[in-house]
PDB file of N, CA and C in Angstrom:
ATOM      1  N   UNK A   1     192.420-197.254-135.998  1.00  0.00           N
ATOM      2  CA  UNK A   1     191.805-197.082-134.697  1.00  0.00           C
ATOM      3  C   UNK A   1     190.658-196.080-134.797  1.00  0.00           C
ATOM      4  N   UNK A   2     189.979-195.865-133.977  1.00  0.00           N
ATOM      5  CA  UNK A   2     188.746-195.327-133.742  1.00  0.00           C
ATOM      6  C   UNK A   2     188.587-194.240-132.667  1.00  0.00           C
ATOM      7  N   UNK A   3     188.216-192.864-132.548  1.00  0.00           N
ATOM      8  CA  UNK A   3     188.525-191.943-131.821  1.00  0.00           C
ATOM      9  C   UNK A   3     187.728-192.361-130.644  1.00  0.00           C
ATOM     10  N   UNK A   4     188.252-192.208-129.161  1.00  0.00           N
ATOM     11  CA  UNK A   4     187.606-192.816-128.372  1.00  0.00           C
ATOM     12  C   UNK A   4     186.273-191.720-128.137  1.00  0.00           C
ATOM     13  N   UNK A   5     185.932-190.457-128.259  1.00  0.00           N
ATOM     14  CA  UNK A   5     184.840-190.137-128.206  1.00  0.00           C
ATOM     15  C   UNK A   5     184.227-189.991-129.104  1.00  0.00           C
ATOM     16  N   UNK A   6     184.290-189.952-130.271  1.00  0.00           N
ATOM     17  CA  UNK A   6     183.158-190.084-131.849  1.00  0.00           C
ATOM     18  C   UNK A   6     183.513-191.285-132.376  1.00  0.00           C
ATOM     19  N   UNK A   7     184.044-192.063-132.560  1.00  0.00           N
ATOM     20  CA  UNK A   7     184.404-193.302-133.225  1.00  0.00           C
ATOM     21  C   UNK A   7     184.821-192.968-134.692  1.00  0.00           C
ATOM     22  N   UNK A   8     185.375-191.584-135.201  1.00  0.00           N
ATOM     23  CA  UNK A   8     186.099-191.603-136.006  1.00  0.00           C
ATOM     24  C   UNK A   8     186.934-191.710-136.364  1.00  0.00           C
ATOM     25  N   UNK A   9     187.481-191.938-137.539  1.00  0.00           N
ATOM     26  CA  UNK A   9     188.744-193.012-137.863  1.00  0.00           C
ATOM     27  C   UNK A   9     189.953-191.680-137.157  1.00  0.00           C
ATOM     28  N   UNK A  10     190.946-192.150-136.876  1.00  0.00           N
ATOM     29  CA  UNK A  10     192.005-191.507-136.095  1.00  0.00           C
ATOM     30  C   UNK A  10     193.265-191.606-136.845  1.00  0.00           C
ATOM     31  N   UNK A  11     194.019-190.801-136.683  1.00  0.00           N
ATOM     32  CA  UNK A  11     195.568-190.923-137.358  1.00  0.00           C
ATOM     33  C   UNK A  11     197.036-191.400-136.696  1.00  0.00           C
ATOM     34  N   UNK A  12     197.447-192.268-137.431  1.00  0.00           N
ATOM     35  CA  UNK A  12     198.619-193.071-136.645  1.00  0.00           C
ATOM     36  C   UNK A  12     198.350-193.089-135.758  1.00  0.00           C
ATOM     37  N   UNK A  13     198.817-193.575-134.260  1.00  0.00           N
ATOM     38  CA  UNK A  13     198.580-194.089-133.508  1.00  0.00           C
ATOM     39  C   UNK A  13     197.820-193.218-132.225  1.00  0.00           C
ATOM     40  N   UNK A  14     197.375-192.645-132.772  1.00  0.00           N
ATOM     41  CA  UNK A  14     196.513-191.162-131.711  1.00  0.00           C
ATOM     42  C   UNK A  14     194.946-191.952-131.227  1.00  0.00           C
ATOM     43  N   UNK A  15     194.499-191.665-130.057  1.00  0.00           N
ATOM     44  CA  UNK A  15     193.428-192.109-129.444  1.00  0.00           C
ATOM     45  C   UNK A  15     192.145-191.053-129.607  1.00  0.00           C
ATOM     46  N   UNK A  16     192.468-190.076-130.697  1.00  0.00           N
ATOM     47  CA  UNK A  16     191.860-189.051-130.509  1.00  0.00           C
ATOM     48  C   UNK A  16     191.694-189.008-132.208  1.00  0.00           C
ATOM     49  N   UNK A  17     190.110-188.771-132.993  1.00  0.00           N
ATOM     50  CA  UNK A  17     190.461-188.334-134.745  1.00  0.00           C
ATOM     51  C   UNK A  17     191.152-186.846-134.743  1.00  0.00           C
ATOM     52  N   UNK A  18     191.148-186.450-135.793  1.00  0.00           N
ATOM     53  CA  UNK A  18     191.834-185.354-136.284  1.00  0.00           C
ATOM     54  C   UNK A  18     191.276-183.992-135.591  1.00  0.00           C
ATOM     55  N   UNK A  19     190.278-183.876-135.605  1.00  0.00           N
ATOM     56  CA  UNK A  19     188.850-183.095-134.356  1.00  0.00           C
ATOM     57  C   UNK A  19     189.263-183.007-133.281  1.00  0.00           C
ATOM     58  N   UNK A  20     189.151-183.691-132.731  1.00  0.00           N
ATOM     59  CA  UNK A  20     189.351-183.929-131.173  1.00  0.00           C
ATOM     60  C   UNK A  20     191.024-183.693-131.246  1.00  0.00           C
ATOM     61  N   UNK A  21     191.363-184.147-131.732  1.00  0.00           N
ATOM     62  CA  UNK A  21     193.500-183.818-131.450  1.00  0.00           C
ATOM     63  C   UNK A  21     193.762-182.002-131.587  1.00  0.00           C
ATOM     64  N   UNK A  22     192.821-182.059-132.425  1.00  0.00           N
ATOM     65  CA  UNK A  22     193.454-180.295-132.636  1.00  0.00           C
ATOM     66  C   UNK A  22     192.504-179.809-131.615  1.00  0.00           C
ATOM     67  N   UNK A  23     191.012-179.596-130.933  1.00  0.00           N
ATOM     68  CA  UNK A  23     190.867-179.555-129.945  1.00  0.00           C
ATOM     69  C   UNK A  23     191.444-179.677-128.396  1.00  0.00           C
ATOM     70  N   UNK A  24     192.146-180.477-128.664  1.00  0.00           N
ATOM     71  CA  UNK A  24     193.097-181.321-127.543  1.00  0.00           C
ATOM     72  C   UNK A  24     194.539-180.345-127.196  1.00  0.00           C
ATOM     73  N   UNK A  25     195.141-179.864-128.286  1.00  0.00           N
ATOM     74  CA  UNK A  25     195.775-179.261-128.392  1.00  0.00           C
ATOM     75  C   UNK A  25     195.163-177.407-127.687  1.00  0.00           C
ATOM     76  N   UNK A  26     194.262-177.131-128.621  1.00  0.00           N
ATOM     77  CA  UNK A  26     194.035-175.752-128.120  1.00  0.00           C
ATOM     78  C   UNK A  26     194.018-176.005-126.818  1.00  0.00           C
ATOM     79  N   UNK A  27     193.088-176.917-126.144  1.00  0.00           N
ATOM     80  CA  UNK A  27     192.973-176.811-124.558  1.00  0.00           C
ATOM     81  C   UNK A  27     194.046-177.098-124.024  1.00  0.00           C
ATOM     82  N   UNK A  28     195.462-177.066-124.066  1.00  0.00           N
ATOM     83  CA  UNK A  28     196.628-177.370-123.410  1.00  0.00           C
ATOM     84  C   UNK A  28     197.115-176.018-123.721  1.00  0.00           C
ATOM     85  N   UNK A  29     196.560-175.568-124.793  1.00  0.00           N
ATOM     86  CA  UNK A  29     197.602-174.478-124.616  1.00  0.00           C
ATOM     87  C   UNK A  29     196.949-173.370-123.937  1.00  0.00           C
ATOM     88  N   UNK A  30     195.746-173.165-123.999  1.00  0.00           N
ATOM     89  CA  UNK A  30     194.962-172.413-123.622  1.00  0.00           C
ATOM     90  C   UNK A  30     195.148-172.409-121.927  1.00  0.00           C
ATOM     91  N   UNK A  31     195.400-173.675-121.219  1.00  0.00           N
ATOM     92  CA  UNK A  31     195.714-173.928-119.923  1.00  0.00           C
ATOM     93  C   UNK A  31     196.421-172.876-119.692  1.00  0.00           C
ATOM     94  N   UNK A  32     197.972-173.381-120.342  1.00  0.00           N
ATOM     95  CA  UNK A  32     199.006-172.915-120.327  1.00  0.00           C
ATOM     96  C   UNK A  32     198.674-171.173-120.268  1.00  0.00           C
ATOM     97  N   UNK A  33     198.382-170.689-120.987  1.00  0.00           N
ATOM     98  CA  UNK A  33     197.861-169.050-121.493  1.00  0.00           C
ATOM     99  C   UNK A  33     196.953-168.619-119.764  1.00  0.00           C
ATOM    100  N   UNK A  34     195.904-169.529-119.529  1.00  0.00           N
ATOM    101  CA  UNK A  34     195.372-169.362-118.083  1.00  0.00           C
ATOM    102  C   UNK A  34     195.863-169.304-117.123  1.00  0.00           C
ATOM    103  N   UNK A  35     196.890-170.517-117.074  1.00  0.00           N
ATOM    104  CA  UNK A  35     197.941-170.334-115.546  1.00  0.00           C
ATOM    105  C   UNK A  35     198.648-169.152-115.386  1.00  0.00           C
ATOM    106  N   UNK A  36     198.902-168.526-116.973  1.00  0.00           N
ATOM    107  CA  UNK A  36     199.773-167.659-116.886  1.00  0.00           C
ATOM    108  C   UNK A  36     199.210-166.292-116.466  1.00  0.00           C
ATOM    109  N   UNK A  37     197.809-166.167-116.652  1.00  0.00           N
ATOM    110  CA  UNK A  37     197.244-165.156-116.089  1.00  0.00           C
ATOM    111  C   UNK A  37     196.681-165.286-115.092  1.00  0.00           C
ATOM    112  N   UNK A  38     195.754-165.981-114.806  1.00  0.00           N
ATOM    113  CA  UNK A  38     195.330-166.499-112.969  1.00  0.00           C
ATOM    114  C   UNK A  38     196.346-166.688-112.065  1.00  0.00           C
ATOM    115  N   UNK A  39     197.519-166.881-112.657  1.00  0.00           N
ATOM    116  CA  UNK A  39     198.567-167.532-111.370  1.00  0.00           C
ATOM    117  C   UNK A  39     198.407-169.083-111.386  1.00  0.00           C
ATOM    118  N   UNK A  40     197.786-169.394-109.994  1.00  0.00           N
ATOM    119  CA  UNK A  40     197.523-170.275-109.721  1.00  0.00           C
ATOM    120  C   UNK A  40     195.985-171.306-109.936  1.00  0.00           C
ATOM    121  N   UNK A  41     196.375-172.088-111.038  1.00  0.00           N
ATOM    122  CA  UNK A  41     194.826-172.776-112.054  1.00  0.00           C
ATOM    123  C   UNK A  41     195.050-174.195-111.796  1.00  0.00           C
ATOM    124  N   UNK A  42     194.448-174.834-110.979  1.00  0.00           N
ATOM    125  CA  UNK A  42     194.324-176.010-111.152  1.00  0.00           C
ATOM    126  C   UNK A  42     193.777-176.437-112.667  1.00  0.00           C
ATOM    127  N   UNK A  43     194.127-177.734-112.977  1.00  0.00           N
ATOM    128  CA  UNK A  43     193.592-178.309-114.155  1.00  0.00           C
ATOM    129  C   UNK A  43     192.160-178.527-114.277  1.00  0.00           C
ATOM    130  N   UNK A  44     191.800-178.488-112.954  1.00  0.00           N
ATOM    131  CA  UNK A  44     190.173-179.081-112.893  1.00  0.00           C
ATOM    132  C   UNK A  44     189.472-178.121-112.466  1.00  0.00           C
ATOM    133  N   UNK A  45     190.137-177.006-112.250  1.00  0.00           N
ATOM    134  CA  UNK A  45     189.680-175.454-112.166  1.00  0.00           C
ATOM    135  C   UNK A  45     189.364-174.617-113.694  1.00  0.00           C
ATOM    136  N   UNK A  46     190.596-174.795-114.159  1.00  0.00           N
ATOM    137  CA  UNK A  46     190.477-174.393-115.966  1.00  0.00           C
ATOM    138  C   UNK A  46     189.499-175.566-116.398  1.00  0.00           C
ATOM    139  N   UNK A  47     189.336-176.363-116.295  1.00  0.00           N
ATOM    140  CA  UNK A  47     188.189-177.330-117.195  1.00  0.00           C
ATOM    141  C   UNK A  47     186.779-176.834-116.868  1.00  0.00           C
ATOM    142  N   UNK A  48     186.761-176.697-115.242  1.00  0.00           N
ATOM    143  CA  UNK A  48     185.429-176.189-114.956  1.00  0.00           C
ATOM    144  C   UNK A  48     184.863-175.040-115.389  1.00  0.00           C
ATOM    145  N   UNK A  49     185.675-173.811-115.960  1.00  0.00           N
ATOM    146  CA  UNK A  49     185.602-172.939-116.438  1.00  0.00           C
ATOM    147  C   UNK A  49     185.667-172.528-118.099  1.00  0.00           C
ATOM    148  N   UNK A  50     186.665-173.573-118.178  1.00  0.00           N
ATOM    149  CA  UNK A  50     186.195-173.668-120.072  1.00  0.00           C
ATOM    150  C   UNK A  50     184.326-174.567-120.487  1.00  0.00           C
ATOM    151  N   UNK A  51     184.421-174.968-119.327  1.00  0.00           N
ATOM    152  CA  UNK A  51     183.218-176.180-119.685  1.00  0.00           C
ATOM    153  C   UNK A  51     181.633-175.119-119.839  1.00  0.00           C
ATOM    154  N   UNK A  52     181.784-174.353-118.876  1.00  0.00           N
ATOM    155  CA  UNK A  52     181.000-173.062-118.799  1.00  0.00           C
ATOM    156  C   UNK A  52     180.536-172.214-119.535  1.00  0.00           C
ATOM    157  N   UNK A  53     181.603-171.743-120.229  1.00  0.00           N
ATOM    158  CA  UNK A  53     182.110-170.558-121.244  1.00  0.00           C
ATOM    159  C   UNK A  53     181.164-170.762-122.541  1.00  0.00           C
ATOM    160  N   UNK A  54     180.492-169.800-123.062  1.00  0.00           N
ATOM    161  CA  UNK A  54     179.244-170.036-124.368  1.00  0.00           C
ATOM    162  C   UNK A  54     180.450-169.758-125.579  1.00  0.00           C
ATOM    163  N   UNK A  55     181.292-169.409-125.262  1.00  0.00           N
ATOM    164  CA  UNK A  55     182.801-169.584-126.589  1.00  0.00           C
ATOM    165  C   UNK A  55     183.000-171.094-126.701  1.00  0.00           C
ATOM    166  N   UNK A  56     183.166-171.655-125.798  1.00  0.00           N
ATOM    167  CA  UNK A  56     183.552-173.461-125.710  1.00  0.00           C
ATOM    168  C   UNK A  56     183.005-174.081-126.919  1.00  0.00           C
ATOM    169  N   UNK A  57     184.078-174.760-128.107  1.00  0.00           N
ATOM    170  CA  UNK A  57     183.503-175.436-129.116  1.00  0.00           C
ATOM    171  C   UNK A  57     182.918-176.697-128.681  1.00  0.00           C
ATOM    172  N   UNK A  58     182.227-177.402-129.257  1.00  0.00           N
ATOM    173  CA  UNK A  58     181.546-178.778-129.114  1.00  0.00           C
ATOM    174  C   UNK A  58     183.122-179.729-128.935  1.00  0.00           C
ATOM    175  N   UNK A  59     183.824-179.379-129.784  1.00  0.00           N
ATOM    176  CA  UNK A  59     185.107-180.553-129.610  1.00  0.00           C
ATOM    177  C   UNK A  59     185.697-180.989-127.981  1.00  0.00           C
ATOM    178  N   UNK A  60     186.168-179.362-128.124  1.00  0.00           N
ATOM    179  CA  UNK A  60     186.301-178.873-126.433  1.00  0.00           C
ATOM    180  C   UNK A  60     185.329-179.546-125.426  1.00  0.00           C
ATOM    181  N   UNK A  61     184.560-179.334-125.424  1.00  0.00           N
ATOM    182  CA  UNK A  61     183.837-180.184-124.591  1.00  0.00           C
ATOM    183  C   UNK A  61     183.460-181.096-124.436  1.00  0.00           C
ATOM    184  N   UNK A  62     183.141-181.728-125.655  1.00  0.00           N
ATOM    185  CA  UNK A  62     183.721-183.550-125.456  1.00  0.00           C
ATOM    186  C   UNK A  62     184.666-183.675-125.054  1.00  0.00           C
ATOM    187  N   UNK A  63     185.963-183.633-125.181  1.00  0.00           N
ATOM    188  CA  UNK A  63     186.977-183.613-124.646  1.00  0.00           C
ATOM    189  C   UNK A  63     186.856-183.583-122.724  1.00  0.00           C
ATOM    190  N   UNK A  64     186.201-182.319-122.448  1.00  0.00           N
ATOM    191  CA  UNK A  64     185.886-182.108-120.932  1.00  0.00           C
ATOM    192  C   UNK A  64     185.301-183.404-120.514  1.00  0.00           C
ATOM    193  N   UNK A  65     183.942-183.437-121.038  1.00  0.00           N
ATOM    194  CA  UNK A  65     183.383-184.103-121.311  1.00  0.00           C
ATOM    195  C   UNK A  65     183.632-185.711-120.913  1.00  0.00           C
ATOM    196  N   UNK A  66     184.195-185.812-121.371  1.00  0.00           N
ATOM    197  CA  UNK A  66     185.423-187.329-121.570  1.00  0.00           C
ATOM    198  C   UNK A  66     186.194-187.310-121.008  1.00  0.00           C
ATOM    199  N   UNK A  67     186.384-186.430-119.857  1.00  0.00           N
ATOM    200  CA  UNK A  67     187.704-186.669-119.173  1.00  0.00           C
ATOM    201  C   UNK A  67     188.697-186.587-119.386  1.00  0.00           C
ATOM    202  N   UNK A  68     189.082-185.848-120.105  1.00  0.00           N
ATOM    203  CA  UNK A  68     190.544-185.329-120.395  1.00  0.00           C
ATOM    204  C   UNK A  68     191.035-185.310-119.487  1.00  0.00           C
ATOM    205  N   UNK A  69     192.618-185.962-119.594  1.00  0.00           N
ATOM    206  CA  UNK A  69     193.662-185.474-118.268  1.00  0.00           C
ATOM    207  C   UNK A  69     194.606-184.671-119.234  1.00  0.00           C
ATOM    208  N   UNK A  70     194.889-184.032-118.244  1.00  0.00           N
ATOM    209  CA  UNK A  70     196.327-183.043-118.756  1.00  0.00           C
ATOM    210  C   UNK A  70     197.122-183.671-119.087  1.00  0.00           C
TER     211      UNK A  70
END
């Protein structure tokens, strides 16, 4: 299969290549780490704010980018 935002080859049955999955990952946990300090973070509150951020890797933001759902 083919990563749905770079079209690189992907591993077992993941919609995401190896890039984007471990990307994918930090931003869930990173949520997680946000809710826990804001309190109350919508998902589309933390995206709007990682999307912002001059730290934000390129992966990360494809990801935003692309519509990530939680």
């Amino acid at each position: 299969m083919k990563c749905r935002l770079c079209r690189r080859e992907t591993e077992r049955e993941s919609v995401f290549c190896v890039f984007h999955a471990r990307a994918r990952e930090a931003l869930l946990a990173g949520y997680e780490r946000w809710s826990d300090a804001y309190g109350e973070l919508s998902w589309k509150e933390y995206v709007n704010r990682i999307k912002g951020r001059a730290e934000t890797g390129e992966w990360v933001k494809d990801l935003v980018d692309g519509g990530i759902d939680e």
